[in-house]
Protein backbone atom coordinates (compact mmCIF):
# COMPACT_ATOMS: atom_id res chain seq x y z
CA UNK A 1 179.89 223.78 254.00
CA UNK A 2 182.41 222.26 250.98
CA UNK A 3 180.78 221.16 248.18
CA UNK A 4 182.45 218.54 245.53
CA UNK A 5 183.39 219.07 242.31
CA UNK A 6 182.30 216.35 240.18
CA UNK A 7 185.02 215.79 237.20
CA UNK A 8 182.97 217.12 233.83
CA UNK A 9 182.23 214.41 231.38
CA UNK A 10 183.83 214.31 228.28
CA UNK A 11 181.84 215.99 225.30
CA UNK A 12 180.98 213.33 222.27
CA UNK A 13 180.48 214.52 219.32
CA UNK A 14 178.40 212.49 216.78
CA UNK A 15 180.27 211.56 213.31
CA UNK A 16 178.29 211.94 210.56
CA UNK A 17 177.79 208.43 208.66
CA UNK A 18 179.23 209.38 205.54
CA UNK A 19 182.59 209.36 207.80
CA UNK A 20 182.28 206.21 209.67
CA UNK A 21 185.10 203.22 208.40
CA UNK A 22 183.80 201.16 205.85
CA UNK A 23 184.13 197.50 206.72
CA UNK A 24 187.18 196.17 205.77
CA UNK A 25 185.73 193.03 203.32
CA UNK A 26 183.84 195.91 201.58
CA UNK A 27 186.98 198.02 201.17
CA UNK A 28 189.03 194.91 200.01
CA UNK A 29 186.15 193.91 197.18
CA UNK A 30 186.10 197.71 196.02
CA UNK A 31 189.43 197.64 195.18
CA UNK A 32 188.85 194.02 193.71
CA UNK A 33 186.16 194.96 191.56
CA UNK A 34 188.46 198.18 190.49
CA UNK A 35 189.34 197.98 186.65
CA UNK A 36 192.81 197.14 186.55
CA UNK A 37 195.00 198.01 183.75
CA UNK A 38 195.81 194.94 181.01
CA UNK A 39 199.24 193.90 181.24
CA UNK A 40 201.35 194.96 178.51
CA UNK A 41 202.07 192.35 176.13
CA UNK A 42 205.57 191.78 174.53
CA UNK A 43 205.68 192.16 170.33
CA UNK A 44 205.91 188.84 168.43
CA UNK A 45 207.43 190.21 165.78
CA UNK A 46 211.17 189.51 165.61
CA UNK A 47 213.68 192.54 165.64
CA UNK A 48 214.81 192.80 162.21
CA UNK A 49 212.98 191.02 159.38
CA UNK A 50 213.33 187.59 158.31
CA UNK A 51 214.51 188.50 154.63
CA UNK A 52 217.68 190.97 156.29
CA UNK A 53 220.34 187.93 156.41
CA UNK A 54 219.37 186.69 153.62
CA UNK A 55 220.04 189.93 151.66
CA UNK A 56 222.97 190.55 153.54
CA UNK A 57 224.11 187.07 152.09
CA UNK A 58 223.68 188.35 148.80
CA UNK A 59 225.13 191.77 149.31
CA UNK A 60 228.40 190.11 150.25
CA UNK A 61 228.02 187.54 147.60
CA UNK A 62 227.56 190.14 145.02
CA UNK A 63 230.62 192.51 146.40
CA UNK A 64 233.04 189.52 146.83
CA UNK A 65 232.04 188.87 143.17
CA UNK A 66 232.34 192.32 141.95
CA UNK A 67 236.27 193.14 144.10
CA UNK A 68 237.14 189.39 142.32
CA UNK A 69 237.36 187.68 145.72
CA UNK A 70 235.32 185.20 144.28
CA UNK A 71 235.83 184.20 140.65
CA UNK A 72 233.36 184.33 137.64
CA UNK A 73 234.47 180.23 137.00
CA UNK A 74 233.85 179.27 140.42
CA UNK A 75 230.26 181.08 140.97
CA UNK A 76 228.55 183.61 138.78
CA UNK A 77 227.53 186.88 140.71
CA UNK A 78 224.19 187.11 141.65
CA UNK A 79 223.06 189.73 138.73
CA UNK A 80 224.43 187.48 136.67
CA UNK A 81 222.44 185.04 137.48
CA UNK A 82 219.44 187.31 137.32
CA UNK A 83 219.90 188.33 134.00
CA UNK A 84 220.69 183.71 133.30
CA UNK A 85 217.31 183.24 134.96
CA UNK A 86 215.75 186.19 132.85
CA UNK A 87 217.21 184.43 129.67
CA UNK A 88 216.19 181.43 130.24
CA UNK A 89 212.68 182.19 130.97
CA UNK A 90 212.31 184.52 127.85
CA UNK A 91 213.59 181.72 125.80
CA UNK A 92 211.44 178.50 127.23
CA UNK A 93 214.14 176.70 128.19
CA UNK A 94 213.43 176.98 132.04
CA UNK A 95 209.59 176.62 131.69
CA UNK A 96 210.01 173.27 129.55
CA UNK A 97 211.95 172.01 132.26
CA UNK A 98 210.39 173.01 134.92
CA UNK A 99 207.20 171.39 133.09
CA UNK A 100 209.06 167.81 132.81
CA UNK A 101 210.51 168.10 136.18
CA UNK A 102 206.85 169.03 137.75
CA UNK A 103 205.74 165.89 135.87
CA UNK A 104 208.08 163.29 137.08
CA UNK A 105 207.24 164.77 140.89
CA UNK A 106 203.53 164.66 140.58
CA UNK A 107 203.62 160.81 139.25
CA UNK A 108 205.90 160.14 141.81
CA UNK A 109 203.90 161.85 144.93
CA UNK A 110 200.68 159.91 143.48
CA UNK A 111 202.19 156.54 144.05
CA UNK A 112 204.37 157.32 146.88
CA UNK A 113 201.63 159.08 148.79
CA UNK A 114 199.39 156.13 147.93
CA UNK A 115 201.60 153.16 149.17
CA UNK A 116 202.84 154.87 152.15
CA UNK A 117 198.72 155.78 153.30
CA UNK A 118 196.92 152.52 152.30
CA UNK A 119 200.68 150.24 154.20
CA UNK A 120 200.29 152.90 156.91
CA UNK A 121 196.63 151.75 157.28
CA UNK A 122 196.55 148.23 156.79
CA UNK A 123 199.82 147.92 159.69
CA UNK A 124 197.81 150.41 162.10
CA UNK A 125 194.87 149.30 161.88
CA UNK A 126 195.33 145.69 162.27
CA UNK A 127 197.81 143.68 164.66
CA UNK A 128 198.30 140.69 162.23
CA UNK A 129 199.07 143.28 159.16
CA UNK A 130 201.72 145.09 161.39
CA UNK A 131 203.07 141.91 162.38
CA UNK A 132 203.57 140.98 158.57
CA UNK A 133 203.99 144.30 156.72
CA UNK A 134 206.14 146.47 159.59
CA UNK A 135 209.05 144.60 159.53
CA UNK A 136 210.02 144.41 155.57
CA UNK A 137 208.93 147.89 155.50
CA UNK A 138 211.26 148.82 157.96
CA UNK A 139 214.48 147.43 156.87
CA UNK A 140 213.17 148.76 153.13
CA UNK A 141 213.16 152.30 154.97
CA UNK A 142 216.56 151.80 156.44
CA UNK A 143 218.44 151.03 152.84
CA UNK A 144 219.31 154.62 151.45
CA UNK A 145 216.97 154.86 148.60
CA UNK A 146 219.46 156.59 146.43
CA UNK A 147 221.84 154.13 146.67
CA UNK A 148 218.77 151.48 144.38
CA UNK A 149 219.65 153.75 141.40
CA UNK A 150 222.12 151.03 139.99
CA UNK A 151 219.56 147.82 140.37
CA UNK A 152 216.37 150.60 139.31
CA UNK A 153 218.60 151.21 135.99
CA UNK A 154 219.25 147.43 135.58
CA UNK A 155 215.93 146.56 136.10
CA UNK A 156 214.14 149.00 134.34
CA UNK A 157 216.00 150.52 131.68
CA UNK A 158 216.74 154.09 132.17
CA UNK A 159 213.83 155.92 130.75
CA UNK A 160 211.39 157.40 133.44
CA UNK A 161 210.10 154.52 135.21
CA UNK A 162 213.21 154.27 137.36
CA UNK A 163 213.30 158.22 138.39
CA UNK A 164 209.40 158.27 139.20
CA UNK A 165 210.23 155.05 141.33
CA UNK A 166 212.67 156.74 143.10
CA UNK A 167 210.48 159.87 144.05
CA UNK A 168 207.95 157.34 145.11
CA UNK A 169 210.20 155.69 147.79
CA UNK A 170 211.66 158.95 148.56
CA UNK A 171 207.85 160.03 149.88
CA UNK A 172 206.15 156.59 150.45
CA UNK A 173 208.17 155.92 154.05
CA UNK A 174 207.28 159.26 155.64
CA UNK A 175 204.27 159.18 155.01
CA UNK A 176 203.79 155.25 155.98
CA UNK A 177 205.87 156.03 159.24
CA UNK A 178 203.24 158.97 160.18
CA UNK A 179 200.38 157.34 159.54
CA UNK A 180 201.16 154.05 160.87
CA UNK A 181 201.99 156.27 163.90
CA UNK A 182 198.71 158.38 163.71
CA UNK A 183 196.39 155.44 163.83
CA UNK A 184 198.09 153.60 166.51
CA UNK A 185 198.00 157.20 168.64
CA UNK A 186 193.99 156.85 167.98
CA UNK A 187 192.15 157.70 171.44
CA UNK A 188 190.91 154.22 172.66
CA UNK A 189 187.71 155.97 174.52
CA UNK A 190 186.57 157.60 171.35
CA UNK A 191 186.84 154.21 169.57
CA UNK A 192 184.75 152.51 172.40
CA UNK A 193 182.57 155.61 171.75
CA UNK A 194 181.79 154.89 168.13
CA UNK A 195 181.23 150.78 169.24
CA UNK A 196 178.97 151.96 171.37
CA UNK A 197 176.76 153.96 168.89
CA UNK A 198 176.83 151.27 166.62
CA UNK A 199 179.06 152.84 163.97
CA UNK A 200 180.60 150.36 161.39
CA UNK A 201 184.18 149.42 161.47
CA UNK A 202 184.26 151.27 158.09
CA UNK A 203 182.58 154.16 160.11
CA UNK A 204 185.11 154.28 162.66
CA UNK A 205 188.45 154.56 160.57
CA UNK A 206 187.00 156.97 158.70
CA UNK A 207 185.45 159.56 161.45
CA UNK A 208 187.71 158.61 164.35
CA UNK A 209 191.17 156.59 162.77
CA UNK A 210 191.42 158.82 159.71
CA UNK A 211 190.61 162.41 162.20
CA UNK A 212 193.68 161.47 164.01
CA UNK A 213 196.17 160.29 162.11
CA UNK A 214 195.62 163.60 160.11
CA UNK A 215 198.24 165.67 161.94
CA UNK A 216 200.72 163.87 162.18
CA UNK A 217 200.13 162.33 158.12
CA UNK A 218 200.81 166.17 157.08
CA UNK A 219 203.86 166.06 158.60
CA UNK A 220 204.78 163.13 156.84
CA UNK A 221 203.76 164.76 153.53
CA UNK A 222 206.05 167.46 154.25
CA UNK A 223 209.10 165.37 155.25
CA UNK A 224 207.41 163.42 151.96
CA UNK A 225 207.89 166.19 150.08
CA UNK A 226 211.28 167.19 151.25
CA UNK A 227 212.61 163.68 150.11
CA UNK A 228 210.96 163.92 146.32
CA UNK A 229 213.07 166.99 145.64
CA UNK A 230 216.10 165.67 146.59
CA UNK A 231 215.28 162.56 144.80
CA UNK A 232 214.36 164.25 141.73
CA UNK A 233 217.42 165.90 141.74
CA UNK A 234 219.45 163.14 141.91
CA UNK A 235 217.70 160.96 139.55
CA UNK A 236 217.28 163.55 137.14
CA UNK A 237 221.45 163.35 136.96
CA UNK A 238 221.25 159.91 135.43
CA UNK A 239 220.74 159.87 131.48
CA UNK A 240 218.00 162.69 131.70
CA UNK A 241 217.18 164.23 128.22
CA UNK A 242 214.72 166.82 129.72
CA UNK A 243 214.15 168.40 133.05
CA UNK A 244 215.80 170.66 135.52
CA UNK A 245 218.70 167.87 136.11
CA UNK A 246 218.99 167.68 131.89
CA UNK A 247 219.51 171.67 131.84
CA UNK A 248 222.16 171.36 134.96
CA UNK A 249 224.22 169.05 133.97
CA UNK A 250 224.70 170.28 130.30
CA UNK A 251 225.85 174.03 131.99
CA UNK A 252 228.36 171.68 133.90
CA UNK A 253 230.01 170.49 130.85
CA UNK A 254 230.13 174.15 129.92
CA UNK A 255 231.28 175.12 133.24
CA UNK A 256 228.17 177.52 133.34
CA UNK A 257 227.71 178.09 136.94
CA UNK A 258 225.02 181.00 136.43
CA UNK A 259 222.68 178.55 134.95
CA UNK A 260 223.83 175.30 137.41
CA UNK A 261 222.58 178.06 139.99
CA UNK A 262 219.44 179.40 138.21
CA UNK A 263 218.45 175.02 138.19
CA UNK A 264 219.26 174.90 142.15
CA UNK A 265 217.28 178.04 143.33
CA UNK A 266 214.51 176.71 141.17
CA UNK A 267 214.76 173.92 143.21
CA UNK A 268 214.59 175.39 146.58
CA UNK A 269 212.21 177.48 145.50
CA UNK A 270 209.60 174.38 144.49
CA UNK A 271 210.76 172.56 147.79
CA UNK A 272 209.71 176.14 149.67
CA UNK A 273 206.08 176.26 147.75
CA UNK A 274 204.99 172.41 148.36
CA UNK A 275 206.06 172.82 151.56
CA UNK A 276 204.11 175.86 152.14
CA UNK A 277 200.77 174.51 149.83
CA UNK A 278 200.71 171.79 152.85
CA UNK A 279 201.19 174.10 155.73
CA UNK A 280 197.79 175.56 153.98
CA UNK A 281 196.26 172.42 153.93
CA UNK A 282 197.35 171.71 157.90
CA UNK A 283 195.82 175.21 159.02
CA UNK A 284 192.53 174.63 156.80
CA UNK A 285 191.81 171.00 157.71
CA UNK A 286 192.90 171.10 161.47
CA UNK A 287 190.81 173.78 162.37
CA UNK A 288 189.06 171.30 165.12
CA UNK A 289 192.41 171.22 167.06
CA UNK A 290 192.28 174.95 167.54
CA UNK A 291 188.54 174.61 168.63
CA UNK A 292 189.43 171.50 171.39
CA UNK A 293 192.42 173.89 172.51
């Protein structure tokens, strides 16, 4: 009698859980929710310093000067101008003209930066001012204000009216182009916003027309300011008996160029700190545009 051999089943062995897969989904938010490392950020700061041309500049200047490349008559070395500046400030002659000079560009901003904000105003904020006011105002703007130092002199004499005058023009259209520019840029909605609350018209240039033509009005100051230097420096070359101009032009009937150079850094150097007295304002009064950002 044959019996049949039934084929033997195949053995299973039980996995323990701990060894099972893990769903996929779970798997992918694991590695989702691992930390990740924060991307490395490039330096800001530039390669070399800022200063490093400009010292190289006077390195050359100073060894051209020293070989006689460049002649004593034609431009003093720069330790010779050090020890000019030095001079000059030990005697008083630099700080009384620097005091006269500081004088004329204060009057001058005061006026300037008056006209240009109230015109700037009056043509923004109203349609039948701009229609009257924009147009002499422009063609005033395109003249070159320099070139009104002949009619300034006939006109009034050629004491300091005519200089301050000239710094005032020199800062007034900047300032009326930015502002003028400012209020028109005004955001419509927040305007309708203030109607709607029942501010004042009063109310509304001053918290939502004055707000925005902020920005761009500091930039106009700095242009501004940018324009009263080099107006100060030309209209102090016109019959000035005091001031940085005064001390200039008498070292260029001496043929001093130390001290024509110790007047023009003092200059630049003025120009540099107005400029950056306003950047101070901008980052202290437009603090809100950081916050909206």
């Amino acid at each position: 009698m044959s019996t049949s051999v039934l084929p033997a089943r195949p053995r299973t062995t039980s996995r323990p859980r701990d060894l099972e897969p893990t769903n996929s989904t779970g798997a992918a938010a694991d590695v989702a929710a691992a930390p990740t490392a924060p991307p490395t950020q490039r330096s800001r700061r530039p390669p070399v310093p800022r200063w490093a041309s400009l010292a190289a500049v006077v390195a050359l200047w100073q060894l051209a000067s020293a070989t006689g490349i460049l002649p004593a008559d034609k431009l003093a070395a720069p330790s010779t101008i050090a020890i000019t500046a030095w001079r000059l400030i030990g005697s008083g002659e630099l700080g009384s003209a620097l005091l006269v000079s500081s004088g004329r560009i204060a009057f001058g901003l005061l006026f300037g930066l008056t006209a240009g904000v109230v015109l700037g105003l009056v043509s923004g904020l109203s349609r039948w001012a701009d229609a009257l006011l924009d147009p002499p105002v422009q063609a005033l703007r395109t003249l070159p204000h320099l070139g009104l130092i002949p009619l300034f002199i006939l006109w009034f004499g050629i004491d300091e009216t005519p200089k301050i005058l000239l710094i005032a023009l020199g800062v007034a259209f900047p300032v009326y182009l930015a502002i003028h520019s400012g209020v028109r840029e005004a955001d419509p909605k927040l305007l309708e916003a203030a109607r709607v609350l029942g501010f004042t018209r009063r109310q509304r240039i001053w918290h939502v027309s004055l707000p925005a033509a902020l920005p761009q009005g500091l930039v106009g100051l700095r242009q501004g300011l940018g324009m009263a230097w080099l107006s100060l420096i030309v209209g102090e070359q016109v019959n000035a008996s005091a001031g940085l101009g005064y001390l200039i032009n008498n070292a260029r009937d001496f043929l001093q160029t130390d001290v024509i150079v110790v007047g023009l850094v003092v200059y630049a150097v003025l120009g540099l700190l107005t400029d950056a007295l306003v950047r101070a304002i901008e980052r202290r009064a437009l603090t809100w545009r950081g916050v909206q950002r």
